[in-house]
Protein backbone atom coordinates (compact mmCIF):
# COMPACT_ATOMS: atom_id res chain seq x y z
CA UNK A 1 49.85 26.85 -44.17
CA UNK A 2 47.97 27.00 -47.36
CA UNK A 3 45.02 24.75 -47.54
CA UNK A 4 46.01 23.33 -51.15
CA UNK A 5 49.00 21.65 -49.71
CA UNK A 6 49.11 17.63 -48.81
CA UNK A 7 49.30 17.27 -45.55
CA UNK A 8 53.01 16.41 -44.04
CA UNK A 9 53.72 12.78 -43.40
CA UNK A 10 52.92 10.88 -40.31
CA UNK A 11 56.26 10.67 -37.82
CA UNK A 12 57.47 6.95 -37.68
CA UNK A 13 56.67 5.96 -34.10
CA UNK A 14 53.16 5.53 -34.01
CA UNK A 15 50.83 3.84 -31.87
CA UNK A 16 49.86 0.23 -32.39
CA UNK A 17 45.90 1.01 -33.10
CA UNK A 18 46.58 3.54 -35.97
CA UNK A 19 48.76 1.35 -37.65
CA UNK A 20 45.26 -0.95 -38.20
CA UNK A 21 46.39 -3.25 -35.53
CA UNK A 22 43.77 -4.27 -32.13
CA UNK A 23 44.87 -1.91 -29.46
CA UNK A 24 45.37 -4.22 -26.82
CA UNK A 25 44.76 -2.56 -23.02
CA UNK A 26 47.44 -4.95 -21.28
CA UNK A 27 50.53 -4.29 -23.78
CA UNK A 28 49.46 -0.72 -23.50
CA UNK A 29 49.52 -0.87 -19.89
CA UNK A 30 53.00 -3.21 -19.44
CA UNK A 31 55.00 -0.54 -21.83
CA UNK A 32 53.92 2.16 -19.93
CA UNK A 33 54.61 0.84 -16.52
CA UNK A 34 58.10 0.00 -18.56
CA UNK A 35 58.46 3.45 -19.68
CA UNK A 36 57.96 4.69 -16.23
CA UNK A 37 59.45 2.46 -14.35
CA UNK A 38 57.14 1.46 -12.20
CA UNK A 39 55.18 -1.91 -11.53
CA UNK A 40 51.39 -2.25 -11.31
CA UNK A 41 50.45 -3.54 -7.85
CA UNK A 42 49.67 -7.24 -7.07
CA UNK A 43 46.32 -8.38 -6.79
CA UNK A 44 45.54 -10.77 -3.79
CA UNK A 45 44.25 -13.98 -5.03
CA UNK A 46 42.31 -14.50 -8.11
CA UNK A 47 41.01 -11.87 -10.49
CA UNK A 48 37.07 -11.17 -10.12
CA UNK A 49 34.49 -13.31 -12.11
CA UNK A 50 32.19 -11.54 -14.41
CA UNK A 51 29.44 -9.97 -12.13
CA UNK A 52 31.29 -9.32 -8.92
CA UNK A 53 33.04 -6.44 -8.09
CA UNK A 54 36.83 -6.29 -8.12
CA UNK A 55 38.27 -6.79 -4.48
CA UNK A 56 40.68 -3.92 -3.01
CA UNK A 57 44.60 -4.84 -3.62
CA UNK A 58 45.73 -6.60 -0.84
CA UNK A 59 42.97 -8.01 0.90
CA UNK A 60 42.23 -11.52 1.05
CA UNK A 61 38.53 -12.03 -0.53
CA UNK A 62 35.41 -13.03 2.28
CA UNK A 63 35.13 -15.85 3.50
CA UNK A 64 31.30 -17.29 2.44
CA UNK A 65 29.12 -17.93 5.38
CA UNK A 66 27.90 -21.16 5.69
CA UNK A 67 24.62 -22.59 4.59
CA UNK A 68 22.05 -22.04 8.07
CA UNK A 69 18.97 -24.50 6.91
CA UNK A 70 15.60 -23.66 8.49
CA UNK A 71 13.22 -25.79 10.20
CA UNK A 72 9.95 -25.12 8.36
CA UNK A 73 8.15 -28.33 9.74
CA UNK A 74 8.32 -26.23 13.71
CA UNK A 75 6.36 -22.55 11.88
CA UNK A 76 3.05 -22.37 12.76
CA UNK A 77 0.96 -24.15 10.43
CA UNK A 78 -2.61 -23.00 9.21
CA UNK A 79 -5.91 -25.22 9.27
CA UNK A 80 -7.19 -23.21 6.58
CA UNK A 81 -6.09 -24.02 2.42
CA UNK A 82 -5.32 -21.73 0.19
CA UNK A 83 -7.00 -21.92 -3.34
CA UNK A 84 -6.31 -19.59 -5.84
CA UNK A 85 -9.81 -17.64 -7.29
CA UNK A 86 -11.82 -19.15 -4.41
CA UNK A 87 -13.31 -17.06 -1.85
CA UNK A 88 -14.60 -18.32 1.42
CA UNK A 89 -18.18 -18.60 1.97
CA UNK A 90 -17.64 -16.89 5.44
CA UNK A 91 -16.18 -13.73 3.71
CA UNK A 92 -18.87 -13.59 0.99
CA UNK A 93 -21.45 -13.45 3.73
CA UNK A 94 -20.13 -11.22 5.73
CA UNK A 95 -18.70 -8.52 3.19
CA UNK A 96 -22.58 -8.50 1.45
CA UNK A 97 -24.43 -7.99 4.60
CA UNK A 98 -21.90 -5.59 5.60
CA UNK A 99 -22.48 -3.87 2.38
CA UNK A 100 -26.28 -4.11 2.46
CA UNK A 101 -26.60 -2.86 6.76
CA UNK A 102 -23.74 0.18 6.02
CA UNK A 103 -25.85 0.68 3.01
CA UNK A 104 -29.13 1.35 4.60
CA UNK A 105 -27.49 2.67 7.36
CA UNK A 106 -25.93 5.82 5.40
CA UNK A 107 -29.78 6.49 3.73
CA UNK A 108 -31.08 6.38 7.21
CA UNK A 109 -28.28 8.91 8.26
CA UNK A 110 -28.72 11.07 5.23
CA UNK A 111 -32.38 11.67 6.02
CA UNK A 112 -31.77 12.47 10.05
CA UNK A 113 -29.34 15.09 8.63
CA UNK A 114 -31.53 16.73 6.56
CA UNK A 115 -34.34 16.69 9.29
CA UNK A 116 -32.17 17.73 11.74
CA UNK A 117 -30.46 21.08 9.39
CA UNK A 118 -34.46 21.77 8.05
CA UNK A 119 -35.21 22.18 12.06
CA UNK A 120 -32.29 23.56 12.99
CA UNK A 121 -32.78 26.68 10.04
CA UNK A 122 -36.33 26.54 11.41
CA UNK A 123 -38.09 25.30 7.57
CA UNK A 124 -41.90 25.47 6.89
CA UNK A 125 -43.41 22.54 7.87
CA UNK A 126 -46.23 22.60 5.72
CA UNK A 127 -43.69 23.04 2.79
CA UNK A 128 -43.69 19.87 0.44
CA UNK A 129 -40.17 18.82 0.56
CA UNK A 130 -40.05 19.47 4.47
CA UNK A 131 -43.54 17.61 5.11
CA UNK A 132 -41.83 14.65 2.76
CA UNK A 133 -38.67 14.62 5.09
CA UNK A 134 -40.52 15.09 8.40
CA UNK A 135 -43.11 12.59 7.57
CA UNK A 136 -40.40 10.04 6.45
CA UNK A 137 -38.01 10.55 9.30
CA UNK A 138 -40.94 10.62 12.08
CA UNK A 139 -40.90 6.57 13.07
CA UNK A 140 -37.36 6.79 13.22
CA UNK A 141 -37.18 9.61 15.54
CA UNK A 142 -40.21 8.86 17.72
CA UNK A 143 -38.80 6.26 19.97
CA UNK A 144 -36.08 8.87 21.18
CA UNK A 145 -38.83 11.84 21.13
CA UNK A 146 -38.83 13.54 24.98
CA UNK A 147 -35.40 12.03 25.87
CA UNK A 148 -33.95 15.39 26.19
CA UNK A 149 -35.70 19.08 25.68
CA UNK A 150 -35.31 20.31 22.53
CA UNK A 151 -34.37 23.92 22.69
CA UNK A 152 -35.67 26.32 20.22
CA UNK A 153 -35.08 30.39 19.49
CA UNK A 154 -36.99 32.18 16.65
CA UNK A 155 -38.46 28.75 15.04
CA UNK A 156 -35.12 27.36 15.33
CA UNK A 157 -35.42 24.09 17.23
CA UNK A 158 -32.38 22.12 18.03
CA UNK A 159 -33.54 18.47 17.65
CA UNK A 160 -31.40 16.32 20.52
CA UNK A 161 -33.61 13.68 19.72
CA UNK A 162 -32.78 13.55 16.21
CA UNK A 163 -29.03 13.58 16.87
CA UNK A 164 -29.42 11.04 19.72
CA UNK A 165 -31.08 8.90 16.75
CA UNK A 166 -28.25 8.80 14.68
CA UNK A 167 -25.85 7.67 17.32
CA UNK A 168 -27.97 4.81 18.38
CA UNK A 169 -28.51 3.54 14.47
CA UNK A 170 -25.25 3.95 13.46
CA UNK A 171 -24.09 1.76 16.87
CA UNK A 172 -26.93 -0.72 16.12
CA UNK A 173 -25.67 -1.20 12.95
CA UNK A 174 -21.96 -1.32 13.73
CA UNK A 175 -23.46 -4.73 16.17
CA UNK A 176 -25.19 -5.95 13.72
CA UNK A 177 -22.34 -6.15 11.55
CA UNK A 178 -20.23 -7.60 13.87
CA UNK A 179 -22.55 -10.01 15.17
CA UNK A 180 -23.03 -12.00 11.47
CA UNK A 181 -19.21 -11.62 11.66
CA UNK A 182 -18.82 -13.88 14.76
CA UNK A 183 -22.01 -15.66 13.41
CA UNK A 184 -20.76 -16.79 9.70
CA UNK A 185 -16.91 -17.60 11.16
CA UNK A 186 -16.14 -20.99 10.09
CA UNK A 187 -15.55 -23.10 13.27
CA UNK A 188 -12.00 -24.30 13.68
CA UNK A 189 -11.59 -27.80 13.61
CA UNK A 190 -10.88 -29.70 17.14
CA UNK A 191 -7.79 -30.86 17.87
CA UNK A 192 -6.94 -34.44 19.09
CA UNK A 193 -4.53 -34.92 21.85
């Protein structure tokens, strides 16, 4: 075929849609089941509305459960209100002396650590930074001071009573924390019978 030539006329029978007519899905659909000879199954009921999904052929659509109401005068009611942006004056209390005991209780900790690894490697006492550390953890330590030997090797001394310290300051502060807690609870109101 040369590529000069027209191109050969269309043949005659030609689909609806290239003639410059809609193509319509249903005609379509109905000539070819006419062509073939066969018929489209029929659907059960109505056809779907826009948003649901189409139902299986024969299958009568579900049935809609009916409306259950719920009793929400019998769930348990709170005695406290809810307003929007307003915190509690319990939990301001509580969460800043929380904030202020863990506070000085991690300091505390930091510096019984330090006293405790600068004995343990067996330091020089007369050093600056281990005099500053020994001389700021000593009335922390001293109340637990003979509670249990401290055993030493080669200047290395293995504080218990440093480690004992810790224990009781972080429980101390752990009641402390707990006691404002029960302490700055607002009181529930009494009921009448």
């Amino acid at each position: 075929m040369n590529p000069n030539e027209p191109m050969p006329p269309l043949p005659e029978e030609q689909p609806p849609y290239s003639q410059g007519q809609p193509y319509d899905v249903t005609q379509s659909y109905q000539e070819t089941q006419q062509r073939y000879g066969q018929q489209p199954p029929q659907p059960y009921g109505q056809p779907p509305q826009y948003g649901q999904p189409p139902q299986p052929y024969g299958q009568p659509p579900p049935q809609p459960q009916p409306y259950q109401s719920v009793d929400y005068t019998r769930s348990v009611q709170s005695t406290r209100t809810y307003q929007p942006g307003v915190v509690p004056r319990h939990s301001q209390v509580y969460f800043r002396v929380r904030q202020i005991v863990y506070f000085i209780l991690g300091i505390l900790e930091v510096l019984l650590l330090i006293r405790l690894l600068l004995k343990l490697l067996g330091a020089n006492p007369d050093a600056g930074f281990t005099a500053f550390i020994y001389g700021l953890t000593a009335p922390f330590v001293y109340p637990f001071q003979g509670v249990f030997p401290s055993p030493s090797s080669q200047g290395s001394v293995l504080e218990l009573s440093t480690i004992l310290a810790m224990i009781v300051y972080a429980l101390l502060a752990w009641v402390v924390v707990k006691t404002v807690d029960i302490i700055s609870r607002p009181k529930a109101p009494a009921e009448t019978a």
